[in-house]
PDB file of N, CA and C in Angstrom:
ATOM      1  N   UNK A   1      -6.068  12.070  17.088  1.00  0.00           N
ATOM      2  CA  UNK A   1      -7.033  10.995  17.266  1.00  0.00           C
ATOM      3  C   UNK A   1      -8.120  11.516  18.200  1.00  0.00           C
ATOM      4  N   UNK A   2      -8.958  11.694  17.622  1.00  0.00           N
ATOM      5  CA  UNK A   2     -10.693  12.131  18.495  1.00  0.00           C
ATOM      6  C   UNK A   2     -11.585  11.173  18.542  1.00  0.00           C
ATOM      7  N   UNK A   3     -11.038   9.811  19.572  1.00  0.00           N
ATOM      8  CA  UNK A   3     -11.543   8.850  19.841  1.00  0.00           C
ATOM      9  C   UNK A   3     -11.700   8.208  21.321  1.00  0.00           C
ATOM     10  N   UNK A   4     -12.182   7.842  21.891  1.00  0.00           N
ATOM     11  CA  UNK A   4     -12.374   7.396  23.298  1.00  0.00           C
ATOM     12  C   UNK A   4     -11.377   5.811  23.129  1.00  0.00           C
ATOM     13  N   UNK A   5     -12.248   5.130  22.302  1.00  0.00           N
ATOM     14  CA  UNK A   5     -12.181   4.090  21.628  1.00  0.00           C
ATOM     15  C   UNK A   5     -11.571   3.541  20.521  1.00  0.00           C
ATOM     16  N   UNK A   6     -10.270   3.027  20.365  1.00  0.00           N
ATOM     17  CA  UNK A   6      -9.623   2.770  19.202  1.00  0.00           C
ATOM     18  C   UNK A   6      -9.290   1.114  18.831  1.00  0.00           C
ATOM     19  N   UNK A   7      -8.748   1.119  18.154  1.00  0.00           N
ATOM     20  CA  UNK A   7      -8.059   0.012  17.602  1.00  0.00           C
ATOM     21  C   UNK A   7      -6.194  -0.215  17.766  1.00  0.00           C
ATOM     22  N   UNK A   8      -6.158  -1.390  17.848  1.00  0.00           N
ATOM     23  CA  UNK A   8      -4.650  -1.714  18.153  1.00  0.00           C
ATOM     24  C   UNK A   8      -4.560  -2.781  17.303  1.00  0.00           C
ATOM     25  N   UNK A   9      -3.525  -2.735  16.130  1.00  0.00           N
ATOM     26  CA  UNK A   9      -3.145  -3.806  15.488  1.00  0.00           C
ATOM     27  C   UNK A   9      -1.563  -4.201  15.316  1.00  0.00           C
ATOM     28  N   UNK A  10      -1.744  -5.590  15.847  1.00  0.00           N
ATOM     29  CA  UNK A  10      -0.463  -6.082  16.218  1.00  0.00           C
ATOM     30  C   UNK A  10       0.143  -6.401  14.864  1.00  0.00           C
ATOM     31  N   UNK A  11       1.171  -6.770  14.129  1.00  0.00           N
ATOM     32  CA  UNK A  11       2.010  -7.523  13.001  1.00  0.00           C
ATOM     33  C   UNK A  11       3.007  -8.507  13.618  1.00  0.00           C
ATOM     34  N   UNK A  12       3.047  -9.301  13.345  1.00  0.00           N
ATOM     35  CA  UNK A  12       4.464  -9.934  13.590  1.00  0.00           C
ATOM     36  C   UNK A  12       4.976 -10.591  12.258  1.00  0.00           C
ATOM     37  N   UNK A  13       6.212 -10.425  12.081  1.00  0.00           N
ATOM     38  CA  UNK A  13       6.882 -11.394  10.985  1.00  0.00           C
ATOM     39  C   UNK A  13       8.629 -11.266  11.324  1.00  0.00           C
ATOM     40  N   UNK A  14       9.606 -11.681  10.208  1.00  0.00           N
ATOM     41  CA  UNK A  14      10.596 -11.327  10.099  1.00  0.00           C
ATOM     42  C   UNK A  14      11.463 -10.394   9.927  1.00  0.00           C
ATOM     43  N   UNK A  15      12.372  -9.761  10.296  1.00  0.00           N
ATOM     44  CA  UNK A  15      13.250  -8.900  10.209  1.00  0.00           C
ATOM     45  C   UNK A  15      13.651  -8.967   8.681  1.00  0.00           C
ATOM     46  N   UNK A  16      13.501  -9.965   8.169  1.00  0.00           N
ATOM     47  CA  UNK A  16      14.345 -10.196   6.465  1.00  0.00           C
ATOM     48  C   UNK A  16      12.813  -9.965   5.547  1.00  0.00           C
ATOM     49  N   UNK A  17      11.382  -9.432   6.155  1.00  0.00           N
ATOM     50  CA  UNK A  17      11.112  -9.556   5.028  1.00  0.00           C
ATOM     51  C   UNK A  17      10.949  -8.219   4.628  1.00  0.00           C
ATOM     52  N   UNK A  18      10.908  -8.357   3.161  1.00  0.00           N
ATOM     53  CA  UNK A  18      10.594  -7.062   2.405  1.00  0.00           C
ATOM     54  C   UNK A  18       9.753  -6.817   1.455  1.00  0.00           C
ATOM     55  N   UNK A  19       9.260  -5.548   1.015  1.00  0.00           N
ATOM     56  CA  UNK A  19       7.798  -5.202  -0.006  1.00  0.00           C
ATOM     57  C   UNK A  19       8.669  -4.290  -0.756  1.00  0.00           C
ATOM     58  N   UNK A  20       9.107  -4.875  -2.091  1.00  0.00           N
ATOM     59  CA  UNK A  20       9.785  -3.851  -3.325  1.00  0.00           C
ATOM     60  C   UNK A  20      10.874  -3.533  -2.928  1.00  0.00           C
ATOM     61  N   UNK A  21      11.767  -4.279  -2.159  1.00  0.00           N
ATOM     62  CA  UNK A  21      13.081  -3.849  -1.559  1.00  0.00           C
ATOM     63  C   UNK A  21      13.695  -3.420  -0.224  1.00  0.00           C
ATOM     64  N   UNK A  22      12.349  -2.821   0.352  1.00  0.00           N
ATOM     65  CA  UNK A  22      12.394  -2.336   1.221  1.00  0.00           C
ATOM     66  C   UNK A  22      12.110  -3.259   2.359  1.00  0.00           C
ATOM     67  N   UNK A  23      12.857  -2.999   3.750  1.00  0.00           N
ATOM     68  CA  UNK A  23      12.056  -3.677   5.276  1.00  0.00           C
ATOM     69  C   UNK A  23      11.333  -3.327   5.072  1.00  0.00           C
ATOM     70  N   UNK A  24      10.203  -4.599   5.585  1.00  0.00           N
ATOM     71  CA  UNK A  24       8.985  -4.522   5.526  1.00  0.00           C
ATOM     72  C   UNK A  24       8.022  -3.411   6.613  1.00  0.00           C
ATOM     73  N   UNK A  25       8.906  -3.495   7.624  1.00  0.00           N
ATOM     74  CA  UNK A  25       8.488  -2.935   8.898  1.00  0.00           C
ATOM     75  C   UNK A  25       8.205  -1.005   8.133  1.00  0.00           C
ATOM     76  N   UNK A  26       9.552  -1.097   7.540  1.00  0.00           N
ATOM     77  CA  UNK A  26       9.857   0.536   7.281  1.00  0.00           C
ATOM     78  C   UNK A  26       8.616   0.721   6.187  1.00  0.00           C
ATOM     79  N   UNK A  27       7.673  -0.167   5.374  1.00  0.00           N
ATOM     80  CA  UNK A  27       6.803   0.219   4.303  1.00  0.00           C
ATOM     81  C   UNK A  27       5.829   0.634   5.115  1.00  0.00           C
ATOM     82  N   UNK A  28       5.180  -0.417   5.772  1.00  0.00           N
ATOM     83  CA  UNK A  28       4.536  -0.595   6.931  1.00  0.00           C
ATOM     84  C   UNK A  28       4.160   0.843   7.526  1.00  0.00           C
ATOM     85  N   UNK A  29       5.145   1.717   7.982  1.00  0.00           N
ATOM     86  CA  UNK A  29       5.308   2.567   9.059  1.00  0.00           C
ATOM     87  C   UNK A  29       4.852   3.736   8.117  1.00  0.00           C
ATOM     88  N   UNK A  30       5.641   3.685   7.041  1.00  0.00           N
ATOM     89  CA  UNK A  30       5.571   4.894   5.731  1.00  0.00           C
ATOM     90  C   UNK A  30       4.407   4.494   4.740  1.00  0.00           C
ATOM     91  N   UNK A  31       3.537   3.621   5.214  1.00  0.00           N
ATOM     92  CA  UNK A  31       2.256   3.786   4.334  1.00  0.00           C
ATOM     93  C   UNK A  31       1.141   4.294   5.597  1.00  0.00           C
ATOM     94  N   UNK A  32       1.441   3.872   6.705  1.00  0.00           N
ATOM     95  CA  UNK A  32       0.738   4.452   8.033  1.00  0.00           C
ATOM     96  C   UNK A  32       0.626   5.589   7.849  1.00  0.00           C
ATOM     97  N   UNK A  33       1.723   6.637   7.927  1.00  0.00           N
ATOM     98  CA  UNK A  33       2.112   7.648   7.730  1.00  0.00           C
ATOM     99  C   UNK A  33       1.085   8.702   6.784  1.00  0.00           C
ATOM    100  N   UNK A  34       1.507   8.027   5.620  1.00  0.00           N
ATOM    101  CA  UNK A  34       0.994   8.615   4.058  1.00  0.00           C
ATOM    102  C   UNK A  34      -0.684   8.357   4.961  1.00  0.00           C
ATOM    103  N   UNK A  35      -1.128   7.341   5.215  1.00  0.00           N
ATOM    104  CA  UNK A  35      -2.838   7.991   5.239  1.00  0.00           C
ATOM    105  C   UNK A  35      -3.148   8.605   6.901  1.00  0.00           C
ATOM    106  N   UNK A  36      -2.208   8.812   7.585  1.00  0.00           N
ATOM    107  CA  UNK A  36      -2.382   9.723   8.697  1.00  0.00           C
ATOM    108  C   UNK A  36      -2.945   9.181   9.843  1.00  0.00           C
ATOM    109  N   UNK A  37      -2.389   7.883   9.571  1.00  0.00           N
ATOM    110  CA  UNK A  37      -2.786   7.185  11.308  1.00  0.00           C
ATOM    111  C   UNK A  37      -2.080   7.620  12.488  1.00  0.00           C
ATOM    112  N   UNK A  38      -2.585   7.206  13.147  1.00  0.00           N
ATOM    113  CA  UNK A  38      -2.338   8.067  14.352  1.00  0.00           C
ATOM    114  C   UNK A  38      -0.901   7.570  15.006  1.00  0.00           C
ATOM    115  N   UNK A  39      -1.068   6.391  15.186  1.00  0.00           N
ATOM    116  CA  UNK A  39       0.667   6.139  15.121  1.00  0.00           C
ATOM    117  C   UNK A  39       0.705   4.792  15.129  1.00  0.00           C
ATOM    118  N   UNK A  40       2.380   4.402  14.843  1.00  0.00           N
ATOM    119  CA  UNK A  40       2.620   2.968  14.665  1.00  0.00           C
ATOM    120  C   UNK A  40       4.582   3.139  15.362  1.00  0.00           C
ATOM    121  N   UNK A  41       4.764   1.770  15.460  1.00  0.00           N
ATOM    122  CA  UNK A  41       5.946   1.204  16.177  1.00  0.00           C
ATOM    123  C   UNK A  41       6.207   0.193  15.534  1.00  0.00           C
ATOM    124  N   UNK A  42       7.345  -0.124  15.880  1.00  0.00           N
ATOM    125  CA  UNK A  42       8.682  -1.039  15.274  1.00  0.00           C
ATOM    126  C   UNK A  42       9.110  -1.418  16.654  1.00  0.00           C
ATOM    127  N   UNK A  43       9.050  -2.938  16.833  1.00  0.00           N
ATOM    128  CA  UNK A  43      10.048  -3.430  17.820  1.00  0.00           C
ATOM    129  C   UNK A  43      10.229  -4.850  17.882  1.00  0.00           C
ATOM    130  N   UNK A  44      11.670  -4.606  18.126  1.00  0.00           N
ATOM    131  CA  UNK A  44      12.607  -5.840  17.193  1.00  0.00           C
ATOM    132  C   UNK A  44      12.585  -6.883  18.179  1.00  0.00           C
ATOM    133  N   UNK A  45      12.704  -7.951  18.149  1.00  0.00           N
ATOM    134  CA  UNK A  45      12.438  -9.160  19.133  1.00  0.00           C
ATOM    135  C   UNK A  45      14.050  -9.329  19.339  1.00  0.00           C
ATOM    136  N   UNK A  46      14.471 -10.068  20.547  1.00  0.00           N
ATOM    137  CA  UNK A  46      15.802 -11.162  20.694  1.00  0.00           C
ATOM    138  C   UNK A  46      15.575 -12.144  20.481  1.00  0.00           C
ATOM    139  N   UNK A  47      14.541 -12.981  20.878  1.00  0.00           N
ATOM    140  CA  UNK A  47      13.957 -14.482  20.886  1.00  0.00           C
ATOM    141  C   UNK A  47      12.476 -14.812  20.490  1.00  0.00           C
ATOM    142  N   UNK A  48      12.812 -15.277  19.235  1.00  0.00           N
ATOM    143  CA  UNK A  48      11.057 -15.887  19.147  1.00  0.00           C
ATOM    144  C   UNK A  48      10.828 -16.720  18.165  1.00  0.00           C
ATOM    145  N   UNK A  49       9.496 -17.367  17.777  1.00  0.00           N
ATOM    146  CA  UNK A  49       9.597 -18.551  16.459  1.00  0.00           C
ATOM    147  C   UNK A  49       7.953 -18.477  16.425  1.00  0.00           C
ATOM    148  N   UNK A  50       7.535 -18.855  14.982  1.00  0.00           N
ATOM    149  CA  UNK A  50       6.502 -18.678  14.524  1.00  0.00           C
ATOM    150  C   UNK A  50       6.058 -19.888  14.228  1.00  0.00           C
ATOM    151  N   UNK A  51       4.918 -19.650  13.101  1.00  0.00           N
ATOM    152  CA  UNK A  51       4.243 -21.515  12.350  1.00  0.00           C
ATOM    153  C   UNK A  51       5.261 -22.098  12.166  1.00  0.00           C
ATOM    154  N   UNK A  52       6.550 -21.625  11.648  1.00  0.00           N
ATOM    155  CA  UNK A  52       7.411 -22.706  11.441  1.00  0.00           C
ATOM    156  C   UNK A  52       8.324 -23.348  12.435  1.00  0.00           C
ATOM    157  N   UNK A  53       8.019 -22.925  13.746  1.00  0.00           N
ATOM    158  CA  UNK A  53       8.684 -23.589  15.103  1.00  0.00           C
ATOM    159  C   UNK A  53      10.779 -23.550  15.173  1.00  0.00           C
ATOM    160  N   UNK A  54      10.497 -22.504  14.012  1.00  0.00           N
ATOM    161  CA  UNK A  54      12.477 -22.347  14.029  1.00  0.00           C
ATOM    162  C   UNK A  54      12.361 -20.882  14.867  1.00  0.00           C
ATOM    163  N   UNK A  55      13.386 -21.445  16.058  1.00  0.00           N
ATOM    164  CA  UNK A  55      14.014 -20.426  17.265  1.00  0.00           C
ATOM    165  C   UNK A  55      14.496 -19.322  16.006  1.00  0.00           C
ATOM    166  N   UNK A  56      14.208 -17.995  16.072  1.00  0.00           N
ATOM    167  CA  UNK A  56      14.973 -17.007  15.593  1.00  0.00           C
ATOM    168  C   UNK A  56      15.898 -16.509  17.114  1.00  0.00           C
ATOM    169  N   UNK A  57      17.150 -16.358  17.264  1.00  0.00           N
ATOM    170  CA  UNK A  57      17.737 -15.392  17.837  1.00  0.00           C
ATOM    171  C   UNK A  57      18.783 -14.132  17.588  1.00  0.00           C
ATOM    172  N   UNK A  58      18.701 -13.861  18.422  1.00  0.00           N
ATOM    173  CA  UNK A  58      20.157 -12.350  18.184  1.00  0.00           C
ATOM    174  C   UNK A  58      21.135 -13.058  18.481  1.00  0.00           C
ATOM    175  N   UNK A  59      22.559 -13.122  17.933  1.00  0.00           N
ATOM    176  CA  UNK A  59      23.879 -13.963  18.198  1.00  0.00           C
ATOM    177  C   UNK A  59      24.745 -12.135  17.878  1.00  0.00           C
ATOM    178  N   UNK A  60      25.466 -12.221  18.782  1.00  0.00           N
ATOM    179  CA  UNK A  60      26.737 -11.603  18.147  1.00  0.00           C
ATOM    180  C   UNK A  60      27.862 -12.415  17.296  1.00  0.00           C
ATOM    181  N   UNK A  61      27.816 -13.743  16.920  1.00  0.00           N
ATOM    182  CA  UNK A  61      28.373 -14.260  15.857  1.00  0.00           C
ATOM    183  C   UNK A  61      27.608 -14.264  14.136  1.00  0.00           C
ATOM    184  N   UNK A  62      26.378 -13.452  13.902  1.00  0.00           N
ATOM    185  CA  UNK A  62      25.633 -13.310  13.277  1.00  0.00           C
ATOM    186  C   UNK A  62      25.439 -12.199  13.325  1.00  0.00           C
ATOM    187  N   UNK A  63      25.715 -11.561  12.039  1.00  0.00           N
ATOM    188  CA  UNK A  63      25.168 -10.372  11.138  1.00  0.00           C
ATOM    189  C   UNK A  63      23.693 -10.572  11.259  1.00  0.00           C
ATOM    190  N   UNK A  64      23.171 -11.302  10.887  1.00  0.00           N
ATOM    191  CA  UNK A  64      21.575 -11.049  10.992  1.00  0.00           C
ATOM    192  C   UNK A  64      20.999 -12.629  11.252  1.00  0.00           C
ATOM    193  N   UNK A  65      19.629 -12.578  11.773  1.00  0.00           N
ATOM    194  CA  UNK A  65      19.464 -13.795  11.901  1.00  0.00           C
ATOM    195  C   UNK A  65      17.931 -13.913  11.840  1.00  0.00           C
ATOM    196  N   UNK A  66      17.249 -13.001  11.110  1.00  0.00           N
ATOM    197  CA  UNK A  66      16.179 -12.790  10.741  1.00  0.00           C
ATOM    198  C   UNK A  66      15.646 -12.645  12.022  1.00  0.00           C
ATOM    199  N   UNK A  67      15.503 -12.002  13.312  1.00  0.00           N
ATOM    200  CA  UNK A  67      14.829 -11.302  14.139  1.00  0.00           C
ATOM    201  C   UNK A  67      13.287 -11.076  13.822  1.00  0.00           C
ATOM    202  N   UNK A  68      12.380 -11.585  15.338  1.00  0.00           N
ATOM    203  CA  UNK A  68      10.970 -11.344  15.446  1.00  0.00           C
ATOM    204  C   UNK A  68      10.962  -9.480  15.217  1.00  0.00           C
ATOM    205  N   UNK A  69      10.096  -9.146  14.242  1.00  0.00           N
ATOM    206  CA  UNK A  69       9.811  -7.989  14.519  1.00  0.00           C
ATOM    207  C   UNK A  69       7.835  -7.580  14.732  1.00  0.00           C
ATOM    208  N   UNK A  70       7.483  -6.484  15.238  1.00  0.00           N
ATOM    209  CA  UNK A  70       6.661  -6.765  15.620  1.00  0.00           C
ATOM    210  C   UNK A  70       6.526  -4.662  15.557  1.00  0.00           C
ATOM    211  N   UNK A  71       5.153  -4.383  14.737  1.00  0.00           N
ATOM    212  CA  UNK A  71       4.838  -3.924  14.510  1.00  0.00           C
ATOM    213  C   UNK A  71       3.129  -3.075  14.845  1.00  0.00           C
ATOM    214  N   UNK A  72       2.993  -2.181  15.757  1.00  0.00           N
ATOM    215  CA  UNK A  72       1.785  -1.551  16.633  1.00  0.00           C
ATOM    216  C   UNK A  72       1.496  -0.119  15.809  1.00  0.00           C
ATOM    217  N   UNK A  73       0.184  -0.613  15.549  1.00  0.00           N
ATOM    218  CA  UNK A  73      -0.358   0.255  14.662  1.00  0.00           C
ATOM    219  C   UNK A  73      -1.508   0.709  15.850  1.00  0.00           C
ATOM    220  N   UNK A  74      -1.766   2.023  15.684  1.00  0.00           N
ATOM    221  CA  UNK A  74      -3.127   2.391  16.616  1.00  0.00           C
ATOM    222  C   UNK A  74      -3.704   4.093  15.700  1.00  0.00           C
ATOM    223  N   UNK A  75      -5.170   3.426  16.103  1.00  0.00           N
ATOM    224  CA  UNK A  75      -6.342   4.865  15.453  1.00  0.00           C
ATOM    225  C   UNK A  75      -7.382   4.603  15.534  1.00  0.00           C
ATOM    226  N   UNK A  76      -8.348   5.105  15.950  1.00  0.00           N
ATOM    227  CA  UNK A  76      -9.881   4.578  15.340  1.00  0.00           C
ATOM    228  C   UNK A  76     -10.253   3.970  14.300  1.00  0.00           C
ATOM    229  N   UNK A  77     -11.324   3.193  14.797  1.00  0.00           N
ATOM    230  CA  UNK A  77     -11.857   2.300  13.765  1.00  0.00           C
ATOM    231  C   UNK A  77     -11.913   2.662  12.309  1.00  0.00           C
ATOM    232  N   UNK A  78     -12.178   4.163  12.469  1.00  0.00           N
ATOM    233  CA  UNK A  78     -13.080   4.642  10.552  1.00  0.00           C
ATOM    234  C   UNK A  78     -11.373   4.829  10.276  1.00  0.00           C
ATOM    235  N   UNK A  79     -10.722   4.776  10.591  1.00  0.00           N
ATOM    236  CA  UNK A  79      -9.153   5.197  10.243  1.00  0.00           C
ATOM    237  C   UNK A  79      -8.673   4.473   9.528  1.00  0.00           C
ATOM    238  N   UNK A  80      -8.740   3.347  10.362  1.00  0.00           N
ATOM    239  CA  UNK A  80      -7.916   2.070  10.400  1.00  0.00           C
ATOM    240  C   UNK A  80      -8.912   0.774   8.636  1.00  0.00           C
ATOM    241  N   UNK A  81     -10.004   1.496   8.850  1.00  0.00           N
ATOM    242  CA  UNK A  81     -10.300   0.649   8.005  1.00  0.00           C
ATOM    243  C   UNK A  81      -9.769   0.846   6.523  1.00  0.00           C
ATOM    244  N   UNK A  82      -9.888   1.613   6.111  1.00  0.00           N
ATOM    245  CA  UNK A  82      -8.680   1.223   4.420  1.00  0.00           C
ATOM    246  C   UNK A  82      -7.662   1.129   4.470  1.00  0.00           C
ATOM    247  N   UNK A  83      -7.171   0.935   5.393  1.00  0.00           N
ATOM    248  CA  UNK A  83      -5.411   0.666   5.669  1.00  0.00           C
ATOM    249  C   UNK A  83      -5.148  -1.086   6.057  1.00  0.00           C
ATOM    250  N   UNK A  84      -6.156  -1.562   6.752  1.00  0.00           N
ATOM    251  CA  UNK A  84      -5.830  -2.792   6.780  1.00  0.00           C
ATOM    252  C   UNK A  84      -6.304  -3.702   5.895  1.00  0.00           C
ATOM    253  N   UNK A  85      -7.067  -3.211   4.883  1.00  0.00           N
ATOM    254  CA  UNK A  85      -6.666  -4.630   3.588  1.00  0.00           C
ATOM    255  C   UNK A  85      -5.461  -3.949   2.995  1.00  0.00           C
ATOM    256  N   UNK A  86      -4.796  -3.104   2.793  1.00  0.00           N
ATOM    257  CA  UNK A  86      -3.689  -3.083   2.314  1.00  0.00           C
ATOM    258  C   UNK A  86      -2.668  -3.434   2.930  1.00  0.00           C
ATOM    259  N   UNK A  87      -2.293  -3.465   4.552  1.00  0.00           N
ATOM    260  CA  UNK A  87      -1.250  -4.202   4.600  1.00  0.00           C
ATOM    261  C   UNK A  87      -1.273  -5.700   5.216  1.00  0.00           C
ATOM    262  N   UNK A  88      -2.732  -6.016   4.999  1.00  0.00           N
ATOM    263  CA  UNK A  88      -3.114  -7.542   5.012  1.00  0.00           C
ATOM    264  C   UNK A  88      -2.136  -8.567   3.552  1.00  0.00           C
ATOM    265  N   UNK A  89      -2.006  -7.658   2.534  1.00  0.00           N
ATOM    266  CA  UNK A  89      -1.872  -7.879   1.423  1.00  0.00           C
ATOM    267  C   UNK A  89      -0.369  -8.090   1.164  1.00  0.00           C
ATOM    268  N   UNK A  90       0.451  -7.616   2.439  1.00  0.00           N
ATOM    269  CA  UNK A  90       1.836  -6.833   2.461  1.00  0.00           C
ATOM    270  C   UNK A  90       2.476  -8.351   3.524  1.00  0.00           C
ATOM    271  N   UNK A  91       1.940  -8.500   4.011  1.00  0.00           N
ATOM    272  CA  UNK A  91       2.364  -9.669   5.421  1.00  0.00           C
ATOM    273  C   UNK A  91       1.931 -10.855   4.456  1.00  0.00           C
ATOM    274  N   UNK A  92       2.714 -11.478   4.118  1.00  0.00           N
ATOM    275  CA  UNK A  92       3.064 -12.675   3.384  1.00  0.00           C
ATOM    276  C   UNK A  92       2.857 -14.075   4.310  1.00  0.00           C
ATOM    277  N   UNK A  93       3.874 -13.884   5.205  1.00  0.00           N
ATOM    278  CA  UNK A  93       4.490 -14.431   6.485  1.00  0.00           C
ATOM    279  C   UNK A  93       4.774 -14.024   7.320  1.00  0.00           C
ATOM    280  N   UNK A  94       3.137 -14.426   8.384  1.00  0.00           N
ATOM    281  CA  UNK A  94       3.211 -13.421   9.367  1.00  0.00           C
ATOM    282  C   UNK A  94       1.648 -13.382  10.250  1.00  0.00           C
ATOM    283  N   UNK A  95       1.549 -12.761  10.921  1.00  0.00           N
ATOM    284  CA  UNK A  95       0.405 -12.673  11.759  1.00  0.00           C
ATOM    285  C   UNK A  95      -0.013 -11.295  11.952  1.00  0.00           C
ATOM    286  N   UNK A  96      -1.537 -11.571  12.181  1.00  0.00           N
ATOM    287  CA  UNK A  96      -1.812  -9.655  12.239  1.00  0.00           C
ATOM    288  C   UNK A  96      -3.576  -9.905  13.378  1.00  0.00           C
ATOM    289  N   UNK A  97      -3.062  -9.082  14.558  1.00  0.00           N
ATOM    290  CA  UNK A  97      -3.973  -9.408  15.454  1.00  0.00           C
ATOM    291  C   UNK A  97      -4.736  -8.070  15.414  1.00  0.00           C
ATOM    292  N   UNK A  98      -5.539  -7.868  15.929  1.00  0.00           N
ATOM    293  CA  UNK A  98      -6.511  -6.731  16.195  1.00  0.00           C
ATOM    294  C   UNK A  98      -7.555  -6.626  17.519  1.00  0.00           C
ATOM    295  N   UNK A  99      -7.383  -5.693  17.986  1.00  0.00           N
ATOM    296  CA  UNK A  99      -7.953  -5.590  19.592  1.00  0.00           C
ATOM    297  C   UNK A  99      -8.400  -4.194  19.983  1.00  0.00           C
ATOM    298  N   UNK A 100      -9.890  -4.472  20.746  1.00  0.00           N
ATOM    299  CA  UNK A 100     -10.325  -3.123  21.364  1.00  0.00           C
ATOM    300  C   UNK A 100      -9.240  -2.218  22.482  1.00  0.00           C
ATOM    301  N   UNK A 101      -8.762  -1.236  22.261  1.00  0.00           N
ATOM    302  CA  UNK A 101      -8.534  -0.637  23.140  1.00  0.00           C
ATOM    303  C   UNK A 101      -9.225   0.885  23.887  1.00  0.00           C
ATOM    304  N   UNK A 102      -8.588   1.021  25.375  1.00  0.00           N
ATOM    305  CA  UNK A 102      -9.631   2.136  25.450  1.00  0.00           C
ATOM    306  C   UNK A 102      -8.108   3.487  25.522  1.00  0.00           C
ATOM    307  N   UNK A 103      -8.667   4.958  25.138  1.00  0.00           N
ATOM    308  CA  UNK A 103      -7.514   5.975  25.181  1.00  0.00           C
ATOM    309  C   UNK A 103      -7.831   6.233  26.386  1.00  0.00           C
ATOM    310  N   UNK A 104      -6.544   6.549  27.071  1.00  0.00           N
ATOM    311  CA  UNK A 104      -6.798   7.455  28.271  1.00  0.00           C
ATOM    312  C   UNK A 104      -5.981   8.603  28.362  1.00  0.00           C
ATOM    313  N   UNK A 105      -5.362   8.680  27.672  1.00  0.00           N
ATOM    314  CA  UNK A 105      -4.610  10.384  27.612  1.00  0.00           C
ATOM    315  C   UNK A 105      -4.315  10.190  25.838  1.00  0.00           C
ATOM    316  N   UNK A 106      -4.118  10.921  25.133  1.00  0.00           N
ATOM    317  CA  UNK A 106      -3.669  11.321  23.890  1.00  0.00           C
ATOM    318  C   UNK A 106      -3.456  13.106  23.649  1.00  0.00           C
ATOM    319  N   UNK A 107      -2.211  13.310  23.184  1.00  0.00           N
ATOM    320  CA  UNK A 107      -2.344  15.047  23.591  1.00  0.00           C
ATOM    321  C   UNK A 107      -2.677  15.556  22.344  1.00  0.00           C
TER     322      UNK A 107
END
């Protein structure tokens, strides 16, 4: 990344959702990938609830319980731009924020 100035885009949705089978998070990460952004993250919530105001939590009496996941994409602007109508297209249910950030180290 040969940028002063980048972009940070947040995702949030469910742990249960998926694009063609797959976690969504994992398409997400592996279409990042394929066009060479600079990087992205996966991180799984314990507690949280969306438009629909239902508490998701982690239970150890529960195999799964559809968990906040939350997804950080970062690159410059000219990067980032054909990548986010495509996974605008991918987040069904869900939120997708976007914010100036500034770099201060990148190696």
């Amino acid at each position: 990344m040969k940028c002063e100035h980048a972009l940070l885009v947040r995702i949030f949705f469910g742990e249960d959702d998926k694009y063609e089978g797959k976690p969504l998070y994992k398409y997400i990460v592996e279409l990042c990938r394929s066009k060479k952004i600079a990087g992205a993250t996966v991180f799984r919530g314990i507690l949280g609830y969306g438009k629909s105001s239902v508490i998701h939590k982690a239970s150890p009496l529960k195999l799964s319980s559809d968990l906040p996941i939350v997804v950080e994409i970062i690159d410059c602007e000219e990067n980032l731009k054909d990548v986010l109508p495509e996974i605008a297209k991918l987040v069904s249910n869900g939120l997708i924020t976007l914010e100036k950030v500034k770099i201060l180290r990148y190696p």
